[in-house]
N, C-alpha and C. Protein backbone atom coordinates (compact mmCIF):
# COMPACT_ATOMS: atom_id res chain seq x y z
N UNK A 1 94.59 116.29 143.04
CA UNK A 1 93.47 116.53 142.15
C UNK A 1 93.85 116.19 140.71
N UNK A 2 94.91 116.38 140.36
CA UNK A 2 95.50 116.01 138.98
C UNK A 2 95.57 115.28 138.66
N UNK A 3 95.97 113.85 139.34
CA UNK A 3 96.61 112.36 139.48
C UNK A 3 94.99 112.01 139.41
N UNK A 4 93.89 112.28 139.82
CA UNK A 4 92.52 112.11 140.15
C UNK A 4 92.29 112.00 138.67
N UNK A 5 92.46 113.42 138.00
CA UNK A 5 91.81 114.02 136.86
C UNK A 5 92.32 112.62 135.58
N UNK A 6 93.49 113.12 135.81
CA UNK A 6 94.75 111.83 134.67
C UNK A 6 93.90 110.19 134.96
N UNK A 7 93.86 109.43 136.00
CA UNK A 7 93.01 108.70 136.35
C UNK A 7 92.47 108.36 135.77
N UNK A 8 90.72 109.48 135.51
CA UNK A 8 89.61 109.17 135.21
C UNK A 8 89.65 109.09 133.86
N UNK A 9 90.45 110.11 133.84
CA UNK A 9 90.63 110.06 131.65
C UNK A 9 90.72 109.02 131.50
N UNK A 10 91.86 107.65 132.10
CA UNK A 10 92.79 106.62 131.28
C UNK A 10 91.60 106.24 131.64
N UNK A 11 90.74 105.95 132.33
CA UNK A 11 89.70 104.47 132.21
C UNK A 11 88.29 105.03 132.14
N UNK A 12 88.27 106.12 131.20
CA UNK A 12 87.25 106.15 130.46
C UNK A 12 86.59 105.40 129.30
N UNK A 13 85.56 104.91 129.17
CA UNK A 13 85.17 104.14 128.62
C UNK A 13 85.50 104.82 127.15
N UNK A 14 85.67 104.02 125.74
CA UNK A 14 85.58 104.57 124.41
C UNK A 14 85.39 103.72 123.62
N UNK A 15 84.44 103.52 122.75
CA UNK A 15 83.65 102.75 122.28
C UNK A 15 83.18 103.28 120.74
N UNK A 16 82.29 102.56 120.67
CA UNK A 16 81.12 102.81 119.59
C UNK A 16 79.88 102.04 120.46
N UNK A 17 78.77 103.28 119.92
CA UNK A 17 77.35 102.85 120.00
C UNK A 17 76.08 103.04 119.42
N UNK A 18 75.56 101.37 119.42
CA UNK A 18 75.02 101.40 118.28
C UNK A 18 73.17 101.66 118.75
N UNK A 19 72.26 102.13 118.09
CA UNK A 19 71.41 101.88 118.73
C UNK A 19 70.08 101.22 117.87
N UNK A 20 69.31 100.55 117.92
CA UNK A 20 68.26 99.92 116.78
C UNK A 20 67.01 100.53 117.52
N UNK A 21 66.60 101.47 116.77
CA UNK A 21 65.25 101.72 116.72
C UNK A 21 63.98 100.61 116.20
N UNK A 22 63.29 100.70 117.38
CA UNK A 22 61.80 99.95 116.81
C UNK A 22 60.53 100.44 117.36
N UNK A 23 59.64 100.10 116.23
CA UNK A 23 58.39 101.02 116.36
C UNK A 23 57.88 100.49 117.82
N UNK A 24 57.10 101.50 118.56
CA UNK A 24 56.40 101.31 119.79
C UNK A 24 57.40 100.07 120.83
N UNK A 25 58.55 100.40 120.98
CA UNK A 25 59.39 99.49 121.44
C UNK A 25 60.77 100.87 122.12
N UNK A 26 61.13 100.42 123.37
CA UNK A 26 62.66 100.85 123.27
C UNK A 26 63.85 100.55 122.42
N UNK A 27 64.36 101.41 121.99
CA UNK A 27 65.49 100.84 120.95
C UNK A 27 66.26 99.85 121.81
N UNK A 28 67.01 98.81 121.01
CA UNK A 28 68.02 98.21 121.32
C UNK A 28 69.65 98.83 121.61
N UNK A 29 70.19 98.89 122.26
CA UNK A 29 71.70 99.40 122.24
C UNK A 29 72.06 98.02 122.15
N UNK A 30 73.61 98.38 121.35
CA UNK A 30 74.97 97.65 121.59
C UNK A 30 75.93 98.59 121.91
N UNK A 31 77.27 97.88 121.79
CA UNK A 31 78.30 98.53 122.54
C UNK A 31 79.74 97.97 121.49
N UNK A 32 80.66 98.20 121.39
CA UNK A 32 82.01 97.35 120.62
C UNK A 32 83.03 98.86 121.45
N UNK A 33 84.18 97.81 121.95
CA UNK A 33 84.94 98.81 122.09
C UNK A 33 86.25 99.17 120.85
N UNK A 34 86.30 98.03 119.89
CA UNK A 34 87.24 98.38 118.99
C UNK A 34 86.19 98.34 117.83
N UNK A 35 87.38 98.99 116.51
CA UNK A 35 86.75 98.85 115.44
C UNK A 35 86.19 97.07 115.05
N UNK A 36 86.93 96.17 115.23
CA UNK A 36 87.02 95.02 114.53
C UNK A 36 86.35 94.20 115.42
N UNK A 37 85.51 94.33 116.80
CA UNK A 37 85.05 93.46 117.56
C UNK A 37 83.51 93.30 117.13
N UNK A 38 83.10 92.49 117.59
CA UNK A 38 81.43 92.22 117.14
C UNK A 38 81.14 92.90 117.98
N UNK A 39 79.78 93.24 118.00
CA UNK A 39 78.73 93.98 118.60
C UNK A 39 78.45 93.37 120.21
N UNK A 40 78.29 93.83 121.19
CA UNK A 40 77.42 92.96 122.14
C UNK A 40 76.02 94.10 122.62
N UNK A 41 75.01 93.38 122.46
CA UNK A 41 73.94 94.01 123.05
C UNK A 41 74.26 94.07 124.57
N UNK A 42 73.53 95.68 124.66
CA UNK A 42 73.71 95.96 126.42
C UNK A 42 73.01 96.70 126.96
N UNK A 43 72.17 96.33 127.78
CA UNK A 43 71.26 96.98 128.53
C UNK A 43 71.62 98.37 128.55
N UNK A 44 70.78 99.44 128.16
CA UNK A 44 71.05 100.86 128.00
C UNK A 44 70.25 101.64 129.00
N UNK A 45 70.50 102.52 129.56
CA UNK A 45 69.44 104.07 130.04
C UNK A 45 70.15 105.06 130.28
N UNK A 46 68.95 106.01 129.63
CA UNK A 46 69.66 107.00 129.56
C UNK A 46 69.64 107.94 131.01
N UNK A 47 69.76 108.99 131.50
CA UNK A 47 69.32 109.24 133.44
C UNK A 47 70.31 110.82 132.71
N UNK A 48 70.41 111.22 131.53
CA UNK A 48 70.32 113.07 131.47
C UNK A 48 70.63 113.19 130.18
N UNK A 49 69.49 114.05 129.65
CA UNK A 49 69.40 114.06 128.48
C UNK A 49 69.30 115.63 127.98
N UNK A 50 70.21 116.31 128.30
CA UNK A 50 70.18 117.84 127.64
C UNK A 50 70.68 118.44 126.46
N UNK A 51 70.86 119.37 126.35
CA UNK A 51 71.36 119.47 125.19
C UNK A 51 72.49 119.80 124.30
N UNK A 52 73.14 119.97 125.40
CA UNK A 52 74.85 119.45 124.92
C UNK A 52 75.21 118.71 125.71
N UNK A 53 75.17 117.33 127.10
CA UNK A 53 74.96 116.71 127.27
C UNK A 53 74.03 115.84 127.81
N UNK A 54 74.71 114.01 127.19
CA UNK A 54 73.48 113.42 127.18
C UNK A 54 74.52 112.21 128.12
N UNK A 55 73.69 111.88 129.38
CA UNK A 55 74.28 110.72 130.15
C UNK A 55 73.42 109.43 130.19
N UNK A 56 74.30 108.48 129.96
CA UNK A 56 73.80 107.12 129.84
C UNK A 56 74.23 106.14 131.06
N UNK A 57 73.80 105.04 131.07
CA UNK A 57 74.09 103.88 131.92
C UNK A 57 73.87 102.92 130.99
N UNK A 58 75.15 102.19 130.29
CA UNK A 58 75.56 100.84 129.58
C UNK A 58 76.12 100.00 130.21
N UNK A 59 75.50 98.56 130.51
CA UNK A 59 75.80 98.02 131.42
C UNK A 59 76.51 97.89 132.68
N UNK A 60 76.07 98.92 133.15
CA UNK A 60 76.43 99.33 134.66
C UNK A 60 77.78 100.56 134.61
N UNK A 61 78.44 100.82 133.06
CA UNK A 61 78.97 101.51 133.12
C UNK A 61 78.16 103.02 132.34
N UNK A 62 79.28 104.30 133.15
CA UNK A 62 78.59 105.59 132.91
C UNK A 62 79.25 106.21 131.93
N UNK A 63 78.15 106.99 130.97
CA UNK A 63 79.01 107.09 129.72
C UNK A 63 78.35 108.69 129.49
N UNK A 64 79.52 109.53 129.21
CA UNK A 64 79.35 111.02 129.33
C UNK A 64 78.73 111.28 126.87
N UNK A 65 78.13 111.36 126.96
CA UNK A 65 78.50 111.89 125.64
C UNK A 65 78.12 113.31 124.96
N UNK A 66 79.45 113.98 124.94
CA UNK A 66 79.93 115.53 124.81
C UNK A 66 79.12 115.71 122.85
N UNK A 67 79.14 116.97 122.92
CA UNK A 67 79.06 117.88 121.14
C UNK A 67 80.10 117.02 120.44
N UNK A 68 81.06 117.16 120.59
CA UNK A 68 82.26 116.30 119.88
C UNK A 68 82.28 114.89 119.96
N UNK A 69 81.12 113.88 120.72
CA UNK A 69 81.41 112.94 120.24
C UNK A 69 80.65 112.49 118.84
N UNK A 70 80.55 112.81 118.41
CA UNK A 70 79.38 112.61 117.03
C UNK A 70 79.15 114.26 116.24
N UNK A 71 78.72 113.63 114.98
CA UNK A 71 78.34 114.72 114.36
C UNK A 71 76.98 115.18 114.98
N UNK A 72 76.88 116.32 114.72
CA UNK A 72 75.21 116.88 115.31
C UNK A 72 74.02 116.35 114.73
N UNK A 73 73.80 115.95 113.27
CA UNK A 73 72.95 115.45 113.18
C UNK A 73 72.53 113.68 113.50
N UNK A 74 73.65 113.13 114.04
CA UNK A 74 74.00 111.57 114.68
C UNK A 74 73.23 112.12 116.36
N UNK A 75 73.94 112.87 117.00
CA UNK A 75 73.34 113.18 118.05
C UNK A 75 71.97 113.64 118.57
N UNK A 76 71.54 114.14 117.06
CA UNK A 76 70.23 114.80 116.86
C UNK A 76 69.22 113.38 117.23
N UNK A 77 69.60 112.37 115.96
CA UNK A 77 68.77 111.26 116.03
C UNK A 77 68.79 110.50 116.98
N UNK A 78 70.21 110.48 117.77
CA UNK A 78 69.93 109.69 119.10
C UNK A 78 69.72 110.56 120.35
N UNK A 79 69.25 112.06 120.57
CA UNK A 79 67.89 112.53 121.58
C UNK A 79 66.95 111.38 121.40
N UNK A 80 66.48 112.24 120.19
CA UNK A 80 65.28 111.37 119.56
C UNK A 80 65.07 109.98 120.14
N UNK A 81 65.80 109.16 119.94
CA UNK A 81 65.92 108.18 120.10
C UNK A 81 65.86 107.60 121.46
N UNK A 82 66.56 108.21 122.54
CA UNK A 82 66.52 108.04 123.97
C UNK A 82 65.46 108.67 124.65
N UNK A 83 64.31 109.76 124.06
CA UNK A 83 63.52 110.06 124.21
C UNK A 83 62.43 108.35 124.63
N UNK A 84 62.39 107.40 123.87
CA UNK A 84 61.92 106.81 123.76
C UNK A 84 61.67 105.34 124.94
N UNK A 85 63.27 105.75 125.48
CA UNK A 85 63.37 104.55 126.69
C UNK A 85 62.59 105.02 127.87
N UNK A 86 62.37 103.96 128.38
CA UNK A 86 61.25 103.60 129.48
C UNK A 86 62.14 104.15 130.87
């Protein structure tokens, strides 16, 4: 179970994400996994959206995002925000 746990940590995804809001539109996501890489747009959805966590699907990968990954009012605006996808 440990070797499992250790595992999942190392190939957890860690990133930055970006998201572009537009009126009467789903926002756009991107994705960069380092500081210094360009952006790539990537198909986003979100599939759990509570309130200390919020789960996504970025291009086919699953992305947990905890209280600690962002400040609260960053997380605030992207509810908001995923509220909005189709």
């Amino acid at each position: 179970m440990l070797a499992m746990l250790i595992d999942a940590a190392r190939r957890r995804p860690r990133g930055m994400l970006w998201l572009q809001p537009r009126e009467n539109e789903a926002p756009l996501g991107a994705w960069r996994d380092e500081k210094d890489e360009a952006w790539r747009e990537a198909p986003l959805r979100c599939d759990h959206l509570g309130p200390w966590l919020i789960g996504l699907r970025l291009s086919g990968r699953r992305l947990w995002l905890w209280p600690d990954s962002g400040d609260a009012a960053s997380l605030r605006r992207l509810r908001k925000a995923l509220r909005s996808l189709p």
